[in-house]
C-alpha atoms as a PDB file:
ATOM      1  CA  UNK A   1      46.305 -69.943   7.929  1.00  0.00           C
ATOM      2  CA  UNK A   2      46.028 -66.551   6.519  1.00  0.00           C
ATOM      3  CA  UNK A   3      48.610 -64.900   3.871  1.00  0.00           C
ATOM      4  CA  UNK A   4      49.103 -61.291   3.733  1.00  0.00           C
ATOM      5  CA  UNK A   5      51.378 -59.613   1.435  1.00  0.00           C
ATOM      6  CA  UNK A   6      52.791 -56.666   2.547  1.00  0.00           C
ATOM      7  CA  UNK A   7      53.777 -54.023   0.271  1.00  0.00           C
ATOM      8  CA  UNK A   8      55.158 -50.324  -0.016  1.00  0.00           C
ATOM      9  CA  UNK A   9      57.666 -48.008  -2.176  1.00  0.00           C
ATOM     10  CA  UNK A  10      61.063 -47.447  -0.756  1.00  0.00           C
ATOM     11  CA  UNK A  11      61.429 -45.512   2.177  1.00  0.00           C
ATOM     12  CA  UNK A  12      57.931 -45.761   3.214  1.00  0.00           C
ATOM     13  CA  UNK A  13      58.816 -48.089   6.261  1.00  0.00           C
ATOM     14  CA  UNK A  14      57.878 -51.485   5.223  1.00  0.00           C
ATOM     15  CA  UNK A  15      60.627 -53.435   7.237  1.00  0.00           C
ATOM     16  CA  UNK A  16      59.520 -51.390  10.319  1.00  0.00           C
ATOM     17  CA  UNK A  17      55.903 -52.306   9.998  1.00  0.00           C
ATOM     18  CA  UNK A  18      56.568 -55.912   9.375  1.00  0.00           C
ATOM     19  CA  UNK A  19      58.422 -56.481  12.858  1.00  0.00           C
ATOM     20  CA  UNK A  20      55.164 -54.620  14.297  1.00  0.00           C
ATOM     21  CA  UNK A  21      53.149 -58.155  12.875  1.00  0.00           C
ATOM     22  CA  UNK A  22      55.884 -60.446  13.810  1.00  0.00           C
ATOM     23  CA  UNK A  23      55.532 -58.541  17.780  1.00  0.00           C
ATOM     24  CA  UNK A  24      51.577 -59.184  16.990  1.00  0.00           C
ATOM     25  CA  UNK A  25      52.180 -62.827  16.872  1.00  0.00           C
ATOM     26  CA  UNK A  26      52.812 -63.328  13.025  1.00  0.00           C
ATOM     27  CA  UNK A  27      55.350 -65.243  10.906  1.00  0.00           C
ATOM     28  CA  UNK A  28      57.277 -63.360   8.447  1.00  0.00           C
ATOM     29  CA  UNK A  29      58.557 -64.300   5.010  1.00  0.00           C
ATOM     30  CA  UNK A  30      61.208 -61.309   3.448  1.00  0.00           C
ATOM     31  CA  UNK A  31      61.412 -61.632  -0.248  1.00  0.00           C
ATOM     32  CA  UNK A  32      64.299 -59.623  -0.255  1.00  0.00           C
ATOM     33  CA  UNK A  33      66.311 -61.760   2.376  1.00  0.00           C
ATOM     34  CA  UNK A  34      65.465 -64.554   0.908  1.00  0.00           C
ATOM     35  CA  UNK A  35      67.137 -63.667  -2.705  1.00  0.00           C
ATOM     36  CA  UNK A  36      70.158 -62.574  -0.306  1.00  0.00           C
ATOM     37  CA  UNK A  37      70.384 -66.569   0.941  1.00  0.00           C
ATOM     38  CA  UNK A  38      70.093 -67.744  -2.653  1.00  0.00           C
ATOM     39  CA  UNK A  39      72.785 -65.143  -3.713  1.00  0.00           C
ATOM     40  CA  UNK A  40      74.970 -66.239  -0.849  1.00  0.00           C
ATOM     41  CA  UNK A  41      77.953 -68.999  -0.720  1.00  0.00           C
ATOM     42  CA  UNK A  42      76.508 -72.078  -1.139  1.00  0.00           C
ATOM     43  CA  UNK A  43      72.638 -70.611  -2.658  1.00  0.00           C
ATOM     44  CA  UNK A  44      70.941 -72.174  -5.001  1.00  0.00           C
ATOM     45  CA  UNK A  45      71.243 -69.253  -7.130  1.00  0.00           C
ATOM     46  CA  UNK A  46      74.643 -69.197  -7.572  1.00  0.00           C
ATOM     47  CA  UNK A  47      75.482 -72.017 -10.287  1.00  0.00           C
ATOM     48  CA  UNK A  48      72.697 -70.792 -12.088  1.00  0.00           C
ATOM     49  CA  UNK A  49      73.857 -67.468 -12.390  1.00  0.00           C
ATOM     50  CA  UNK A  50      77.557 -68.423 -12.939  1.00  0.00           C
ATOM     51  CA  UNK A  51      76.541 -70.363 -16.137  1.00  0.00           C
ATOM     52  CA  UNK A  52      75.316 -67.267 -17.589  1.00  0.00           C
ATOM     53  CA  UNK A  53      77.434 -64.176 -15.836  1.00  0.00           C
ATOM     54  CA  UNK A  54      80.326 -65.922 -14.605  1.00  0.00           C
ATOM     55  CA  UNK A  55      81.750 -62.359 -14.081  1.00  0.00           C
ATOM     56  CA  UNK A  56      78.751 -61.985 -11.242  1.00  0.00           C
ATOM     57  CA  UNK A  57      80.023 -64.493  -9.163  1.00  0.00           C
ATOM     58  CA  UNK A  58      83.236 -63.108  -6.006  1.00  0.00           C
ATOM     59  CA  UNK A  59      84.150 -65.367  -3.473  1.00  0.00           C
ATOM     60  CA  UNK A  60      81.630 -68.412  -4.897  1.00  0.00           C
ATOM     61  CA  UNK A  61      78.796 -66.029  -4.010  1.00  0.00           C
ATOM     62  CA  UNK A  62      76.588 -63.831  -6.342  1.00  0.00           C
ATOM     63  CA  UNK A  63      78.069 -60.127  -6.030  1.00  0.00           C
ATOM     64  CA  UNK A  64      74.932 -58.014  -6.299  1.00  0.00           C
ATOM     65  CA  UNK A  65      77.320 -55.104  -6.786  1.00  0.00           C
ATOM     66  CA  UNK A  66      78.936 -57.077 -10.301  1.00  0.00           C
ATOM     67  CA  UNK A  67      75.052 -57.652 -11.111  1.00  0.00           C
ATOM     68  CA  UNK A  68      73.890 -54.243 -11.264  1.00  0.00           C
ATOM     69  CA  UNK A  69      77.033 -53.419 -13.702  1.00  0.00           C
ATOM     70  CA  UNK A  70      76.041 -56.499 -15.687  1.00  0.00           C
ATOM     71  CA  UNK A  71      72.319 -54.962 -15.563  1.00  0.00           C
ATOM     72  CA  UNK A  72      73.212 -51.562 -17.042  1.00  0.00           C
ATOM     73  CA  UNK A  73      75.204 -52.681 -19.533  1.00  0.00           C
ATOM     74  CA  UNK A  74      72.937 -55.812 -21.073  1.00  0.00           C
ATOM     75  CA  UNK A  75      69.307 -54.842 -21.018  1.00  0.00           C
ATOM     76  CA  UNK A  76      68.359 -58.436 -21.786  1.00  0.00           C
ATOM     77  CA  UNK A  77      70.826 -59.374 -18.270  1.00  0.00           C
ATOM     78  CA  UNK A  78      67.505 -58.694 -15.733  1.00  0.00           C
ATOM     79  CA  UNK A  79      65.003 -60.851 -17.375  1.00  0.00           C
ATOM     80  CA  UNK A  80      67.592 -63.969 -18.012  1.00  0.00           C
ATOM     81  CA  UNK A  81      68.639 -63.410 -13.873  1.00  0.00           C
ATOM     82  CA  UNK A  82      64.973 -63.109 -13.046  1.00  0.00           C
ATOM     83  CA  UNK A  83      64.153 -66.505 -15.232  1.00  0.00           C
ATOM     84  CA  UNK A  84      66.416 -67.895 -12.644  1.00  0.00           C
ATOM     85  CA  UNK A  85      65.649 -66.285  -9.325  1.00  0.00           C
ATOM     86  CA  UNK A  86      61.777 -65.880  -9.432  1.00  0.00           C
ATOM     87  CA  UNK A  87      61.326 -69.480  -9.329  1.00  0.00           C
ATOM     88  CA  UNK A  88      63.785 -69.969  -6.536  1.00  0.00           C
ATOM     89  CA  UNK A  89      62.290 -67.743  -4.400  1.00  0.00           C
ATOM     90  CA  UNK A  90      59.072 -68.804  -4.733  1.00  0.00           C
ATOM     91  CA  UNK A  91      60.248 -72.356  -3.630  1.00  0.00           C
ATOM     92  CA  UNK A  92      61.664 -70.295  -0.568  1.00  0.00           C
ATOM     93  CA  UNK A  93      58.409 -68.822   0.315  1.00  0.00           C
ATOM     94  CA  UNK A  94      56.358 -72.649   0.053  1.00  0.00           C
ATOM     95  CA  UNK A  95      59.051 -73.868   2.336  1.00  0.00           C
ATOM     96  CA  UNK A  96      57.920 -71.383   4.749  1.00  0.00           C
ATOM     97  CA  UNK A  97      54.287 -71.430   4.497  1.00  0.00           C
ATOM     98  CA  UNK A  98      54.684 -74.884   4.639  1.00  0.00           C
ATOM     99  CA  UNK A  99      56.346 -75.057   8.096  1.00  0.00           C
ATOM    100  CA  UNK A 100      55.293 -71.895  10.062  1.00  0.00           C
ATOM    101  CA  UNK A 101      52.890 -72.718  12.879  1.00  0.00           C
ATOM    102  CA  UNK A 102      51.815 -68.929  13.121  1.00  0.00           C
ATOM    103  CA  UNK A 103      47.357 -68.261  11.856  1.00  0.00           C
ATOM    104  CA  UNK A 104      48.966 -65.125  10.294  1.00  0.00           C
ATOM    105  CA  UNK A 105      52.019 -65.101   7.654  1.00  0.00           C
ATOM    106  CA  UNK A 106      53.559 -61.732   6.196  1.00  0.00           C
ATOM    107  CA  UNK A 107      55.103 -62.233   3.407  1.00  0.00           C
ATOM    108  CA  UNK A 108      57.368 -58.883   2.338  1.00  0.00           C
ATOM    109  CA  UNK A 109      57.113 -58.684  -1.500  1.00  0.00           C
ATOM    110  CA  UNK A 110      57.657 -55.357  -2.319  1.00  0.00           C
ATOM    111  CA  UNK A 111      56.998 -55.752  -5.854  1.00  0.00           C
ATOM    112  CA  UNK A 112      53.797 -57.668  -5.234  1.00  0.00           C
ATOM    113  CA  UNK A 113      51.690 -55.728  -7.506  1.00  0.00           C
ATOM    114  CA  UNK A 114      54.247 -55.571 -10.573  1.00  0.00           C
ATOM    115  CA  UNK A 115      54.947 -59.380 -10.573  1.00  0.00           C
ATOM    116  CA  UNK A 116      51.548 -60.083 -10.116  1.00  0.00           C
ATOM    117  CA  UNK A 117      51.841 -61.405  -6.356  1.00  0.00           C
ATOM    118  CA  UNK A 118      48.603 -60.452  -5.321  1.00  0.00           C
ATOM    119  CA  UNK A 119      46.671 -63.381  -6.689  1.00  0.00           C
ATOM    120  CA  UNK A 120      48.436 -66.046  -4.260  1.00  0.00           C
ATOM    121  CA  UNK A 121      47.775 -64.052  -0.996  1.00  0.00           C
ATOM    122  CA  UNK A 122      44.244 -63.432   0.842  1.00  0.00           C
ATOM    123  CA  UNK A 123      44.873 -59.941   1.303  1.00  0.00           C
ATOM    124  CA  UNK A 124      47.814 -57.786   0.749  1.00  0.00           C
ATOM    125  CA  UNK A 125      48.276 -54.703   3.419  1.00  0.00           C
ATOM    126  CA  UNK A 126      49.929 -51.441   1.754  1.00  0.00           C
ATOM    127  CA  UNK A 127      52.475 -49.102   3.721  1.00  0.00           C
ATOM    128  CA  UNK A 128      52.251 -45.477   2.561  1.00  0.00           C
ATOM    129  CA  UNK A 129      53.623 -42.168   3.402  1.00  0.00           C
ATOM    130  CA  UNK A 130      53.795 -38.635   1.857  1.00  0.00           C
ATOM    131  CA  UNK A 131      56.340 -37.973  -0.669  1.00  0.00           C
ATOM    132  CA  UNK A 132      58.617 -35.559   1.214  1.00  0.00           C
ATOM    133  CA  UNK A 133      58.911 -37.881   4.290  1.00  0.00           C
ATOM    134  CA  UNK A 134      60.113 -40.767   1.443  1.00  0.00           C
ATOM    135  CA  UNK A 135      62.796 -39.216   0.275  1.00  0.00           C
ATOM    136  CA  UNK A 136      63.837 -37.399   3.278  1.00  0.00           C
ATOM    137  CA  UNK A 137      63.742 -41.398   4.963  1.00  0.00           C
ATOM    138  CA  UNK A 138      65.870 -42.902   2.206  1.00  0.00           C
ATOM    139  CA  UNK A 139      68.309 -39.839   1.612  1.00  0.00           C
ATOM    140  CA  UNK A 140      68.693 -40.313   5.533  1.00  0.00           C
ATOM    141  CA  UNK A 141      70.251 -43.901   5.009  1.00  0.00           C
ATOM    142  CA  UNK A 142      73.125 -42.343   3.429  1.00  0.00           C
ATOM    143  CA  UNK A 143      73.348 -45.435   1.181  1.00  0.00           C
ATOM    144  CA  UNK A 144      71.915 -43.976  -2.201  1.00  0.00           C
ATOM    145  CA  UNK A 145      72.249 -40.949  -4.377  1.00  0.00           C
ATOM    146  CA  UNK A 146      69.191 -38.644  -4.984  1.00  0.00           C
ATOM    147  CA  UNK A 147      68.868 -39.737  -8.806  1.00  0.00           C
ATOM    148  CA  UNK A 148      69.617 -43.663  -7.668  1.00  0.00           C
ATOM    149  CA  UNK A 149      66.562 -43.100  -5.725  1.00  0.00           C
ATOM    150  CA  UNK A 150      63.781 -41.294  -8.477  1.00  0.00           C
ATOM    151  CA  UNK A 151      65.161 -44.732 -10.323  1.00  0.00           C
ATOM    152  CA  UNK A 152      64.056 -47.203  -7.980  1.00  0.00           C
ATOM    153  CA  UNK A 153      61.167 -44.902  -7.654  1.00  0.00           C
ATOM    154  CA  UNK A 154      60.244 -44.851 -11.297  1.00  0.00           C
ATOM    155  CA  UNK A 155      60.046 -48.616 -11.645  1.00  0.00           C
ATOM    156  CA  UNK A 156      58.253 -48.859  -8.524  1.00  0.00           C
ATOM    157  CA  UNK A 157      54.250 -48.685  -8.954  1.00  0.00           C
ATOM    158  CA  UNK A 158      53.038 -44.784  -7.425  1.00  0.00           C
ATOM    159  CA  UNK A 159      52.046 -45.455  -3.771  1.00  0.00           C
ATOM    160  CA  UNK A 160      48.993 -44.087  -4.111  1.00  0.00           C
ATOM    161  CA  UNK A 161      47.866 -46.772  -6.618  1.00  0.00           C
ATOM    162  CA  UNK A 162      49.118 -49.290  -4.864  1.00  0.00           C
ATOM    163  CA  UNK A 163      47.193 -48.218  -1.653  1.00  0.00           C
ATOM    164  CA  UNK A 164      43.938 -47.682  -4.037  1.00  0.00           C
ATOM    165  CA  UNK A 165      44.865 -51.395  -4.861  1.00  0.00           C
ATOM    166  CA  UNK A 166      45.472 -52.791  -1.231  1.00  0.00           C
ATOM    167  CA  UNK A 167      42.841 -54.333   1.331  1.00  0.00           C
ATOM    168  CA  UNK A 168      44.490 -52.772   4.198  1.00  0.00           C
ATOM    169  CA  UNK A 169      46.687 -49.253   4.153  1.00  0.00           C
ATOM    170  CA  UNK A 170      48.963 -48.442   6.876  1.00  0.00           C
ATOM    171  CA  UNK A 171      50.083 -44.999   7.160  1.00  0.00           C
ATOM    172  CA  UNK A 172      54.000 -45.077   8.563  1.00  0.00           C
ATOM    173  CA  UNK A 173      53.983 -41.154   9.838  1.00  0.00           C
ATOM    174  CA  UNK A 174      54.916 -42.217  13.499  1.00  0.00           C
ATOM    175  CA  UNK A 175      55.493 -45.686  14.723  1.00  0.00           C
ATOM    176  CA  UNK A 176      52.432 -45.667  17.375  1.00  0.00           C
ATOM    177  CA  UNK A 177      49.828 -44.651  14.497  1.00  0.00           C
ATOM    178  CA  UNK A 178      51.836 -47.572  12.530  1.00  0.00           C
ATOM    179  CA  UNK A 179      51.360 -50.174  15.471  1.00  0.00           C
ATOM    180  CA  UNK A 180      47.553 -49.382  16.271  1.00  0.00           C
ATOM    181  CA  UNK A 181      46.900 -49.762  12.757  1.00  0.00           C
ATOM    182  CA  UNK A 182      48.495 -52.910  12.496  1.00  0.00           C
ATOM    183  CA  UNK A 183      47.065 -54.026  15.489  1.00  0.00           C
ATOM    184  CA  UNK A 184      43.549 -53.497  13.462  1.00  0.00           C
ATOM    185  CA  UNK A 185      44.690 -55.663  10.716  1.00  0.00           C
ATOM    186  CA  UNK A 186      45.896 -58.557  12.758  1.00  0.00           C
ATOM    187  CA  UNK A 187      42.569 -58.038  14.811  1.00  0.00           C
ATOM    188  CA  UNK A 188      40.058 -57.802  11.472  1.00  0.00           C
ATOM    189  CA  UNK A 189      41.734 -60.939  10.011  1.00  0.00           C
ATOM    190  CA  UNK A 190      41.249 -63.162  13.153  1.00  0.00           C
ATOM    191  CA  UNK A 191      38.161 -61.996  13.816  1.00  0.00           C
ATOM    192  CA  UNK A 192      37.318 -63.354   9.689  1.00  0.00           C
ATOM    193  CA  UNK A 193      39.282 -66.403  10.307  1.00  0.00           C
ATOM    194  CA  UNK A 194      36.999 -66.554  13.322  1.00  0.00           C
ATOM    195  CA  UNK A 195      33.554 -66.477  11.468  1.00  0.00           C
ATOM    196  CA  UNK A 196      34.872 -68.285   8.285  1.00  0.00           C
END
């Protein structure tokens, strides 16, 4: 069994190049879904977090909209919710290694490199794309302003350090340059697994 992270800045296409591994025959683990099931009715998240932001919690679920207002007006709010959720979701994640059948798992951590991810995967692979073609993708979405965006963006680590970083870097610019390249990957790693 081989982990790869998979990594990349907003709007580089990430969530489209991780269904290209799942349609090569890999199992995928979404960091990002999974703090949605812990956030949702009934998540292990949610007593947590109503012990210490009550006011977070609509409909006995975690509203991430009532936790970003809690965010920007504590400072000290992120690091208390992330005391709580980190831990949680890395229980998530051993529950999947632990039962996916697949040689190959992806796990989607977007924030591998800032929390220090790297160190329990075998390789991580790195999605990148030129700056223009970011923010033209996520102004596209229609779900964020332009200055919600350089945010994100700011706390993010610059792609081009994070490719420098990565074992394997997938350029997104069209989805049949994306595939082929993934295809590589998912070849190179089988053929190590292979000779290992």
């Amino acid at each position: 069994m081989f982990l790869l992270g998979l990594t990349g800045s907003i709007g580089m296409g990430k969530s489209t190049t991780a269904q290209l591994f799942v349609q090569e025959g890999c199992a995928l683990w979404d960091a990002d879904a999974a703090v949605h099931r812990l956030y949702s009715t009934g998540g292990a998240a949610v007593a947590p977090v109503r012990d210490l932001f009550p006011d977070a919690i609509e409909e006995n679920a975690v509203s991430r909209a009532r936790l970003k207002e809690i965010i920007l007006a504590d400072p000290t709010a992120l690091k208390k919710i992330e005391v709580i959720v980190h831990p949680l979701v890395g229980q998530d994640r051993a529950a999947f290694i632990a039962e996916a059948a697949e040689d190959i798992i992806v796990l989607d951590i977007p924030l591998i490199y800032e929390t220090g991810g790297e160190g329990k995967v075998d390789a991580v692979a790195c999605v990148i794309i030129d700056a223009d073609t970011q923010k033209e993708r996520v102004m596209a979405r229609g779900t964020m302003t332009l200055e919600q965006f350089e945010v994100i963006r700011s706390k993010q680590l610059p792609a081009d350090e994070k490719a420098a970083r990565a074992d394997y870097v997938i350029t997104t610019d069209t989805i049949e340059n994306a595939r082929r390249q993934v295809q590589e990957v998912v070849r190179d790693i089988r053929e190590k697994q292979r000779h290992a």
